[in-house]
C-alpha atoms as a PDB file:
ATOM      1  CA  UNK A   1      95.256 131.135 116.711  1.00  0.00           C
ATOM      2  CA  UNK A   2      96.611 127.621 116.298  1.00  0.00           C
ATOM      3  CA  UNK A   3      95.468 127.995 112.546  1.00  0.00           C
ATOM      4  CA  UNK A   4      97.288 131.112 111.981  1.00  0.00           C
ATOM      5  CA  UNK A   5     100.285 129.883 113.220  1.00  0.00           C
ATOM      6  CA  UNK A   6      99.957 126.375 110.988  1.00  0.00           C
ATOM      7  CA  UNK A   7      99.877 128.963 108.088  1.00  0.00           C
ATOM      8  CA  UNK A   8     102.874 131.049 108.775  1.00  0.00           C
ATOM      9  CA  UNK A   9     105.251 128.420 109.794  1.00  0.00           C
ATOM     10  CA  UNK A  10     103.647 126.552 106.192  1.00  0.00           C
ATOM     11  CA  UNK A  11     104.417 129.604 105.003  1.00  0.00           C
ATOM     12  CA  UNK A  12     108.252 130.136 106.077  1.00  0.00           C
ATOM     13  CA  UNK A  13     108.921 126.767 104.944  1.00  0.00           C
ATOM     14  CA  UNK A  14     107.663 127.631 101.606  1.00  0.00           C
ATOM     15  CA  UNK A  15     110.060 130.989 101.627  1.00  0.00           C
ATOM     16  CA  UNK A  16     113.043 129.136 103.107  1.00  0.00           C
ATOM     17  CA  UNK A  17     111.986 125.930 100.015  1.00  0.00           C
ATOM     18  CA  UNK A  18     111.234 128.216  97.130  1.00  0.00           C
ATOM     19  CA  UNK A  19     112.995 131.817  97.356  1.00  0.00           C
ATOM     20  CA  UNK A  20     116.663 130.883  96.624  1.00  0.00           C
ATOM     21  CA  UNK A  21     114.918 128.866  93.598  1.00  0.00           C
ATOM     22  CA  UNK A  22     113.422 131.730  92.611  1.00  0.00           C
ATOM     23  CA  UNK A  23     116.164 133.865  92.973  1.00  0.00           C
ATOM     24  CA  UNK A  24     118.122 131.490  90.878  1.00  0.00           C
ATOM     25  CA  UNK A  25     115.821 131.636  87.566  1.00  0.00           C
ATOM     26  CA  UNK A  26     115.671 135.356  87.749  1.00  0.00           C
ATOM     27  CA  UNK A  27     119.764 135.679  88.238  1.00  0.00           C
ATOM     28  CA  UNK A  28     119.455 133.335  85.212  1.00  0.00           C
ATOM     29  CA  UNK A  29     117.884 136.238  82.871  1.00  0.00           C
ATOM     30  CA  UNK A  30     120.368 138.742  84.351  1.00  0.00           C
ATOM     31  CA  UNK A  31     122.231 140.596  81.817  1.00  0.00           C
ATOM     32  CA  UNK A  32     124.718 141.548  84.602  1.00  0.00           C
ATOM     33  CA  UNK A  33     127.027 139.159  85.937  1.00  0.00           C
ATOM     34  CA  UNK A  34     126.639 139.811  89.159  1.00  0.00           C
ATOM     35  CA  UNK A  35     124.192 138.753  91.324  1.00  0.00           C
ATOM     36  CA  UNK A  36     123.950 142.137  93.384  1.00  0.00           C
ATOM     37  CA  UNK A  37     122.984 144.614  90.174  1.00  0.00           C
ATOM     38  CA  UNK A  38     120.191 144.052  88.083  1.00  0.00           C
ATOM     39  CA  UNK A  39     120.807 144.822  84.014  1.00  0.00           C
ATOM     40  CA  UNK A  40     118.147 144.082  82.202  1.00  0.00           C
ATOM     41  CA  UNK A  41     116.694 141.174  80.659  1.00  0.00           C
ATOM     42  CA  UNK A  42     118.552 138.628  78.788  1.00  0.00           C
ATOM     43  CA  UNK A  43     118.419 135.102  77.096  1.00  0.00           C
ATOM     44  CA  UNK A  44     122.387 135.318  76.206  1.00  0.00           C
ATOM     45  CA  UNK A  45     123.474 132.682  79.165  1.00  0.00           C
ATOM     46  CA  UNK A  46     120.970 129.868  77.517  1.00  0.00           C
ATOM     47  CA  UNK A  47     123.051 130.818  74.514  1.00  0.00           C
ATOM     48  CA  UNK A  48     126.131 130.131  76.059  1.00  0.00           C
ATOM     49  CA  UNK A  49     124.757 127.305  77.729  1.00  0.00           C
ATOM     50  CA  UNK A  50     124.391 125.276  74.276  1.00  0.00           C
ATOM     51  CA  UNK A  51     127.464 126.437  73.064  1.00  0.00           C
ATOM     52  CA  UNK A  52     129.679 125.485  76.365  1.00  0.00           C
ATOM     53  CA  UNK A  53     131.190 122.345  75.364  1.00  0.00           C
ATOM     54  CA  UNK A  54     131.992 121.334  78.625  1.00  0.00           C
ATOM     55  CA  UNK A  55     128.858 122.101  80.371  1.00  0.00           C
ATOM     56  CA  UNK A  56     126.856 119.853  77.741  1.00  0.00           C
ATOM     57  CA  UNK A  57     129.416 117.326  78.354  1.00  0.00           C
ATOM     58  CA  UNK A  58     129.178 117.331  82.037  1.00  0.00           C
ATOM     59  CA  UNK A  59     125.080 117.038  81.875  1.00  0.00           C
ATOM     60  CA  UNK A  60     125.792 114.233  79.603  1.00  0.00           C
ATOM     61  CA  UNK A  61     127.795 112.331  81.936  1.00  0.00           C
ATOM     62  CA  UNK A  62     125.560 113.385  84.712  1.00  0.00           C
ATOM     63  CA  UNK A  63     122.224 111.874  82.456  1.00  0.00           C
ATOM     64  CA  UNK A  64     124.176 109.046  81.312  1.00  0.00           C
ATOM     65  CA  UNK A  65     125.493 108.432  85.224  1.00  0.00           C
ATOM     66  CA  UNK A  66     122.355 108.239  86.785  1.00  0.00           C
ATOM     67  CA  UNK A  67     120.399 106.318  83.874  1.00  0.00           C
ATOM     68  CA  UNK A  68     122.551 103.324  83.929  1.00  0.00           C
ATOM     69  CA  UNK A  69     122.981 103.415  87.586  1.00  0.00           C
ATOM     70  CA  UNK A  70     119.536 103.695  88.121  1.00  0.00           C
ATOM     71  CA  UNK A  71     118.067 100.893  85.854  1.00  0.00           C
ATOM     72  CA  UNK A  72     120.650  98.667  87.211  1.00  0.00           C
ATOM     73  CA  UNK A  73     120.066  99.558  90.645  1.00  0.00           C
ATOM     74  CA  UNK A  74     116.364  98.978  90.284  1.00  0.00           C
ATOM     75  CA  UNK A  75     116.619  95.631  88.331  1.00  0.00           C
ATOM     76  CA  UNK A  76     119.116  94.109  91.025  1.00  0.00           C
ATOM     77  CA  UNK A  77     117.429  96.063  94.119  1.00  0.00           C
ATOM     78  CA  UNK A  78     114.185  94.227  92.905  1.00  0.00           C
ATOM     79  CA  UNK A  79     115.768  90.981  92.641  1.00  0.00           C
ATOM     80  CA  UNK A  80     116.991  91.455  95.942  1.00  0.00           C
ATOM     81  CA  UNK A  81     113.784  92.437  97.418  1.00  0.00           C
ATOM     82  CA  UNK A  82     111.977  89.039  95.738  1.00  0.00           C
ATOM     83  CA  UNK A  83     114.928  87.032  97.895  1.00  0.00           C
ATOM     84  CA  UNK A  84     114.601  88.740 100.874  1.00  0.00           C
ATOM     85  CA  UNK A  85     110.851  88.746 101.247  1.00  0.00           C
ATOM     86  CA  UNK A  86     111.172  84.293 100.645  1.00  0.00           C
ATOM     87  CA  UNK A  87     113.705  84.627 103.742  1.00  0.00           C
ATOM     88  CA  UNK A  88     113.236  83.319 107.425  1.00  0.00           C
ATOM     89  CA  UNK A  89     111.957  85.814 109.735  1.00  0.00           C
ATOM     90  CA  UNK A  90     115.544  86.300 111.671  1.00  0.00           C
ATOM     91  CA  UNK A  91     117.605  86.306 108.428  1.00  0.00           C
ATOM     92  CA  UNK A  92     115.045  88.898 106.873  1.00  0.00           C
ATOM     93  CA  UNK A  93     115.450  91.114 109.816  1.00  0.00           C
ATOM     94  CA  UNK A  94     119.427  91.278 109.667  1.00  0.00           C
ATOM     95  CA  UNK A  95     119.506  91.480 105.884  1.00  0.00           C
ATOM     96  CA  UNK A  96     116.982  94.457 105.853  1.00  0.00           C
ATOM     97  CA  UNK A  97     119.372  96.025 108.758  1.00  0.00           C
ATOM     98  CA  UNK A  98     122.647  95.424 106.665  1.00  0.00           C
ATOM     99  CA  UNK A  99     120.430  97.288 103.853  1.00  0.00           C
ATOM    100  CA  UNK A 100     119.720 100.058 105.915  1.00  0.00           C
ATOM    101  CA  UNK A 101     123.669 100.678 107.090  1.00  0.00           C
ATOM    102  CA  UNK A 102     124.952 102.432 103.820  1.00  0.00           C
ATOM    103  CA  UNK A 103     121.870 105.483 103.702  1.00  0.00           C
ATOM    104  CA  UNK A 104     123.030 105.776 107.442  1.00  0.00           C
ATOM    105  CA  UNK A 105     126.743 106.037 106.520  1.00  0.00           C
ATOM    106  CA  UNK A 106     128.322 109.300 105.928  1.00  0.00           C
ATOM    107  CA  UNK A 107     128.250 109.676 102.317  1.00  0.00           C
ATOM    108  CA  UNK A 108     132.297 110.740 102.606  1.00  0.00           C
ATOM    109  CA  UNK A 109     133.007 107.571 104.608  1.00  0.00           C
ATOM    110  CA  UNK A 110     131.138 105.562 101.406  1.00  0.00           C
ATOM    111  CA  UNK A 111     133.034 107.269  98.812  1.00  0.00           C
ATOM    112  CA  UNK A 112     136.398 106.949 100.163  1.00  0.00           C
ATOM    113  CA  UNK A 113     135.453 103.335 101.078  1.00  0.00           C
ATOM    114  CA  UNK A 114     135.123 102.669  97.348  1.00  0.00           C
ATOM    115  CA  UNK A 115     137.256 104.474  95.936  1.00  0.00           C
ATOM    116  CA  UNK A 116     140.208 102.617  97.990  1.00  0.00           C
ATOM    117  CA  UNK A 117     138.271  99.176  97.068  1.00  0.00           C
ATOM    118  CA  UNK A 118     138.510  99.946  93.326  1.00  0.00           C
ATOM    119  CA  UNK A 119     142.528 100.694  94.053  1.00  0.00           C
ATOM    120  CA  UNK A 120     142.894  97.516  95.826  1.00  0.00           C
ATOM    121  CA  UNK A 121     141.160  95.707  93.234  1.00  0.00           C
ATOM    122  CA  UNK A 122     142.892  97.656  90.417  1.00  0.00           C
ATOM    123  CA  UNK A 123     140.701  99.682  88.957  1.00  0.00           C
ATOM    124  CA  UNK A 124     141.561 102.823  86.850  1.00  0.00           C
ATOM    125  CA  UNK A 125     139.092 105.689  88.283  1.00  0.00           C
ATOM    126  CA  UNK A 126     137.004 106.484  85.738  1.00  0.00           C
ATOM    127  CA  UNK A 127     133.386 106.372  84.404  1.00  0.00           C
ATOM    128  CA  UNK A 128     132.529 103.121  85.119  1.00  0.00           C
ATOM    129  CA  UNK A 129     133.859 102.886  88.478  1.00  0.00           C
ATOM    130  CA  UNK A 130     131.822 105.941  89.173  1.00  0.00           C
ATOM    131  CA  UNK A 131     128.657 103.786  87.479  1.00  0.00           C
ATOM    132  CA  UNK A 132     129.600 101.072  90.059  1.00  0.00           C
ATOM    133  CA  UNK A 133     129.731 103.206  92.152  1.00  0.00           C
ATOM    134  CA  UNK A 134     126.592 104.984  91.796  1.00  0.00           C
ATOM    135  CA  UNK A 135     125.119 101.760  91.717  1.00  0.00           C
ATOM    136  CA  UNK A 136     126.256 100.340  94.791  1.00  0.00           C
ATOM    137  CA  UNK A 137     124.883 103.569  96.907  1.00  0.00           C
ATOM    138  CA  UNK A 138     121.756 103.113  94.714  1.00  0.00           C
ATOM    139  CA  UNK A 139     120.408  99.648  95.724  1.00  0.00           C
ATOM    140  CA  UNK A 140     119.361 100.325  99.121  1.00  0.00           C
ATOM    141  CA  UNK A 141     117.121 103.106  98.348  1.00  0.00           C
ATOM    142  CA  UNK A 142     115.518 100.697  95.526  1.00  0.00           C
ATOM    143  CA  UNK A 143     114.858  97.891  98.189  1.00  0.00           C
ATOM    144  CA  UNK A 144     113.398 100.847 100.749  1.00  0.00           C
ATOM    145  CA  UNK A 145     110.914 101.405  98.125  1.00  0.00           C
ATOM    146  CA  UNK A 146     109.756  98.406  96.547  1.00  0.00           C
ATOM    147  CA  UNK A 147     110.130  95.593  99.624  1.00  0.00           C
ATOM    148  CA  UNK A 148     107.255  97.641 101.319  1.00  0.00           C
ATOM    149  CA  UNK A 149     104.579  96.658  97.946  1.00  0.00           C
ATOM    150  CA  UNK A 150     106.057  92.932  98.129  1.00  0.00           C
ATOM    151  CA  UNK A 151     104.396  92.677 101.353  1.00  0.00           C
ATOM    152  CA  UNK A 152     101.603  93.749 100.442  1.00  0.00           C
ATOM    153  CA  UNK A 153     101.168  91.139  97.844  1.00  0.00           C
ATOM    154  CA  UNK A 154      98.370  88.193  98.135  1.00  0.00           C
ATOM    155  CA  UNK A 155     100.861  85.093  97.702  1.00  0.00           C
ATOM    156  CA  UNK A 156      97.775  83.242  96.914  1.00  0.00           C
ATOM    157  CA  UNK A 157      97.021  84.749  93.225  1.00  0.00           C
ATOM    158  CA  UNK A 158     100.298  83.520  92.450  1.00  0.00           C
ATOM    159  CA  UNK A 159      99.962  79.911  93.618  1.00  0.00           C
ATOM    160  CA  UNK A 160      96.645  79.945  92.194  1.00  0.00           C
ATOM    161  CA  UNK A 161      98.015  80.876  88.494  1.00  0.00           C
ATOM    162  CA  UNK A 162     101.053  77.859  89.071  1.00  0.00           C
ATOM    163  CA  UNK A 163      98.045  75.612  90.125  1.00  0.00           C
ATOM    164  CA  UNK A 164      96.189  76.504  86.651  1.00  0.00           C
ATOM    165  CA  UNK A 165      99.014  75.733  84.359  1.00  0.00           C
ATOM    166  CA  UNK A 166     101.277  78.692  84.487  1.00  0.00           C
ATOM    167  CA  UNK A 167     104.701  79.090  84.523  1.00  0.00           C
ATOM    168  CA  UNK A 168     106.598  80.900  87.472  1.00  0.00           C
ATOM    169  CA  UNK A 169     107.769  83.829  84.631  1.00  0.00           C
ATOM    170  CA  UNK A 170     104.691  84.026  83.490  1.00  0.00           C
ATOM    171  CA  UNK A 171     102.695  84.319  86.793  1.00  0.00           C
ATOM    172  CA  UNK A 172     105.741  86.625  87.941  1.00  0.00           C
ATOM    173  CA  UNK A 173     105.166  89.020  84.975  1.00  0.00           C
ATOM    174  CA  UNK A 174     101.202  88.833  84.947  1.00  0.00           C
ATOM    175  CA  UNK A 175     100.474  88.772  88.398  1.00  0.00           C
ATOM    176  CA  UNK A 176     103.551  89.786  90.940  1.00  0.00           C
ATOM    177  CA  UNK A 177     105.266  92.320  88.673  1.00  0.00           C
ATOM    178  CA  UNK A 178     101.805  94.619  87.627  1.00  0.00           C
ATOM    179  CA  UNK A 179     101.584  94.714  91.867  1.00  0.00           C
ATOM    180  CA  UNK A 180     104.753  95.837  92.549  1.00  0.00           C
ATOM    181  CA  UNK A 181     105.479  97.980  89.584  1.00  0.00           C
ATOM    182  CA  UNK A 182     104.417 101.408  91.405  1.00  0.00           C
ATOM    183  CA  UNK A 183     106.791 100.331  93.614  1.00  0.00           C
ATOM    184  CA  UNK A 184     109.672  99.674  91.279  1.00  0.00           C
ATOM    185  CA  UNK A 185     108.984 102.910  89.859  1.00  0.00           C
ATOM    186  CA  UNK A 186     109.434 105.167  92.999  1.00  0.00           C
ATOM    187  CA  UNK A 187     112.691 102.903  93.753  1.00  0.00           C
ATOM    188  CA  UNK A 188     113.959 104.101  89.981  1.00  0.00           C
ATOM    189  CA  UNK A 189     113.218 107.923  90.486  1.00  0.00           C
ATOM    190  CA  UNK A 190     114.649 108.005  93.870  1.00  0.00           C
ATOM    191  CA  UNK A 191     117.457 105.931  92.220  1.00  0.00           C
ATOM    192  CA  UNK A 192     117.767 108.361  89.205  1.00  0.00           C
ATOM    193  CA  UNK A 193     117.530 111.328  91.683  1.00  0.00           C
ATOM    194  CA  UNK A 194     119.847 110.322  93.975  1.00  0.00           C
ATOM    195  CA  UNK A 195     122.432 109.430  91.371  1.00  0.00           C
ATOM    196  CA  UNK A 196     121.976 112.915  89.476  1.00  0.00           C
ATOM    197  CA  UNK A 197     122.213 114.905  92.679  1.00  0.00           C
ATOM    198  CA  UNK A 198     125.295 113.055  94.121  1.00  0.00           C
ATOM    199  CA  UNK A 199     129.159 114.635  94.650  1.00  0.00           C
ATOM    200  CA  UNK A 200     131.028 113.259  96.980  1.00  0.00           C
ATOM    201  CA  UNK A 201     130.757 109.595  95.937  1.00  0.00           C
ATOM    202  CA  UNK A 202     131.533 110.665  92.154  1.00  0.00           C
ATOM    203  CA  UNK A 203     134.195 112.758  93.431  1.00  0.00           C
ATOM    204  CA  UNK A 204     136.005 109.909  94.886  1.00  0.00           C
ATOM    205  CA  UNK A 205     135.646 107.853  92.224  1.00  0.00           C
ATOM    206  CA  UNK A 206     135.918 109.342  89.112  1.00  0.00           C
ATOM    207  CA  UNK A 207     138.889 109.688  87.069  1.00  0.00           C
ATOM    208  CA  UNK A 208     140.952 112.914  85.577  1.00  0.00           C
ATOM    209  CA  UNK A 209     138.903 114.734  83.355  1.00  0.00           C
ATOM    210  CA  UNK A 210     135.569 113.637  83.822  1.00  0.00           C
ATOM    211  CA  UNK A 211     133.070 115.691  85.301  1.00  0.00           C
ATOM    212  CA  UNK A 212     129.465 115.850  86.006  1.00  0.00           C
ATOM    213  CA  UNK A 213     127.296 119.211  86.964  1.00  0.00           C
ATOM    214  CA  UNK A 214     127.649 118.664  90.736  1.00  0.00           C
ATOM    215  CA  UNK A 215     131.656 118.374  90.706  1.00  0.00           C
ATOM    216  CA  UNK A 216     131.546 120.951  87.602  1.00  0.00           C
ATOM    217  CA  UNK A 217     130.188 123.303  90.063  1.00  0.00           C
ATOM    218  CA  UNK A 218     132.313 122.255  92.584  1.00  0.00           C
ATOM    219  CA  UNK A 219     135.468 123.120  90.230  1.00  0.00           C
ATOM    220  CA  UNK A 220     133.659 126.793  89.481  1.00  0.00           C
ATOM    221  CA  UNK A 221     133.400 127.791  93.064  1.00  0.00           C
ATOM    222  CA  UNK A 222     136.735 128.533  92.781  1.00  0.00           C
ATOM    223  CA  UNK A 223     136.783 131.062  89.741  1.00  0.00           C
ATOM    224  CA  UNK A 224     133.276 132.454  90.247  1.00  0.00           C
ATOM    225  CA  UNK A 225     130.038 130.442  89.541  1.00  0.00           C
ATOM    226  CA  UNK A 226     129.026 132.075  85.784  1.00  0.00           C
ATOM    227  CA  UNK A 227     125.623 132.559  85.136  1.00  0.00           C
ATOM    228  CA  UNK A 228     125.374 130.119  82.173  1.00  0.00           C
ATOM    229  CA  UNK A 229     125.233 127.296  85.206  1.00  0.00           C
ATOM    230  CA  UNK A 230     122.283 129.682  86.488  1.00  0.00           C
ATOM    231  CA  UNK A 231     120.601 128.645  83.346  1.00  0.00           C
ATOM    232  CA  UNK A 232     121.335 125.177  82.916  1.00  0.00           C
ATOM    233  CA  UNK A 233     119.919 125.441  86.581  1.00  0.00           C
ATOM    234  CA  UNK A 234     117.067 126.678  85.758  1.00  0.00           C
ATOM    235  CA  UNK A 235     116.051 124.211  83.090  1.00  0.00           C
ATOM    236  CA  UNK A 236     116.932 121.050  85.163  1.00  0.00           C
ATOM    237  CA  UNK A 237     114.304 122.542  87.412  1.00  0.00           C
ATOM    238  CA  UNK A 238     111.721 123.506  85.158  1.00  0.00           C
ATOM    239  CA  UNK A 239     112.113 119.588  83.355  1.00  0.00           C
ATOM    240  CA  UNK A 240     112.123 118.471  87.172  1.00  0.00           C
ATOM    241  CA  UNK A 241     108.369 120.012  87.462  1.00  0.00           C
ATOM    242  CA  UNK A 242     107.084 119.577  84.387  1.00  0.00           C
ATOM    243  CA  UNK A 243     107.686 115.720  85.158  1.00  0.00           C
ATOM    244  CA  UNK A 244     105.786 115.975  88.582  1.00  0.00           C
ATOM    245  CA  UNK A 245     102.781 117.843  86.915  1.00  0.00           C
ATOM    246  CA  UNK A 246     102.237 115.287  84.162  1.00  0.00           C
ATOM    247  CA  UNK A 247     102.758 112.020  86.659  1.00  0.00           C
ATOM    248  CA  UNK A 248     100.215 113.745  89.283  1.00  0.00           C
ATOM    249  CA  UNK A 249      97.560 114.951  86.933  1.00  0.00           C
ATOM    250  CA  UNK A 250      94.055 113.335  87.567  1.00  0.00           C
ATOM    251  CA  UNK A 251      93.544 110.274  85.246  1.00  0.00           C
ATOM    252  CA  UNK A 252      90.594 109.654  83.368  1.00  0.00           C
ATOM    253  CA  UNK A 253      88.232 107.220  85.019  1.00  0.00           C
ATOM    254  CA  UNK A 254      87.274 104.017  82.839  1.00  0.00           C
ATOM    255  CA  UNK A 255      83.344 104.261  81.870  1.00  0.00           C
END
């Protein structure tokens, strides 16, 4: 009995996870408009897709966003992570907790927070300070992911490579870096993720007339979501998967 139930509550999560997904790339092949009549089968909204200037120019914002946000984010999160980790037990503890404040703030209390610091500073909202941005609300989620494989780390290989001759880069990019890379790479997915999925902090901070697929949609809502963002949808998914399949398929043991 206690099996069965595992199973169907496994199973509702599943349904609750996957169903409007599904229901999404089928509305996506919809001839009809609307969702609530089926009318045939059609590849005319990934058509319009490539031929909708602004939707191509919102997913390149989006891409270019979270890219640059991301790398950055991971490159200074690291950095950070490296300092933190060489810090005295009581100033480790109340840096890590400062860390942890921002992915406990309300995500509308950070983006108005920045946008009025950009104002005050006198910044003109627009791509970069939604960059910054991004890359502020970034960092965090970079140090929850890679300070956990810096203490895992043997600090003796390193000292052992200084006592044979080496230099500190050169131990740090032989030795420390291969260790913590898996690390570094989770922190710039979760990054990148974050950053693409993200609307209220971008729609603080960016300017008139830039727009990225979440605040795109946003602007839609109003007029009627059209299927073409069912397809563009759709794809984001299917690249989304594709990416998860190939990074989790079973490597070839060395002989």
């Amino acid at each position: 009995m206690k099996n069965i139930c595992q199973k169907v509550y496994l199973a509702v999560i599943f349904i609750f996870l996957y169903v409007p997904i599904a229901a999404l790339v089928v509305l996506s092949f919809n001839e009809s408009k609307y969702m609530s009549s089926w009318g045939g089968f059609t590849l005319k909204w990934y058509e319009n897709l490539l031929n909708s200037d602004i939707i191509l120019s919102a997913l390149q914002n989006t891409l270019i966003i979270a890219l640059i946000s991301a790398f950055t984010a991971t490159v200074i999160g690291t950095a950070a992570c490296l300092g933190i980790n060489n810090m005295q037990k009581l100033p480790r503890t109340i840096v890590m907790g400062i860390t942890n404040i921002p992915m406990l703030n309300a995500d509308i209390v950070t983006g108005i927070s920045l946008m009025l610091c950009f104002m005050a500073f006198g910044f003109t909202l627009s791509m970069q300070t939604v960059i910054l941005a991004h890359i502020t609300f970034n960092i965090p989620y970079v140090i929850l992911s890679v300070m956990p494989r810096i203490k895992q780390l043997e600090p003796s290989i390193y000292e052992a490579a200084l006592d044979l001759g080496a230099s500190r880069p050169y131990a740090f990019v032989k030795i420390v870096l291969p260790d913590i890379m898996p690390g570094i790479l989770s922190g710039f997915l979760l990054a990148f993720t974050m950053s693409l999925d993200d609307f209220i902090i971008t729609h603080f901070t960016k300017g008139a007339g830039i727009n990225t697929i979440s605040t795109l949609v946003y602007s839609e809502l109003r007029k009627g979501i059209k299927p073409n963002l069912y397809a563009l949808s759709t794809i984001m998914f299917a690249a989304v998967l594709l990416l998860l399949i190939i990074m989790n398929l079973p490597k070839k043991q060395k002989s």
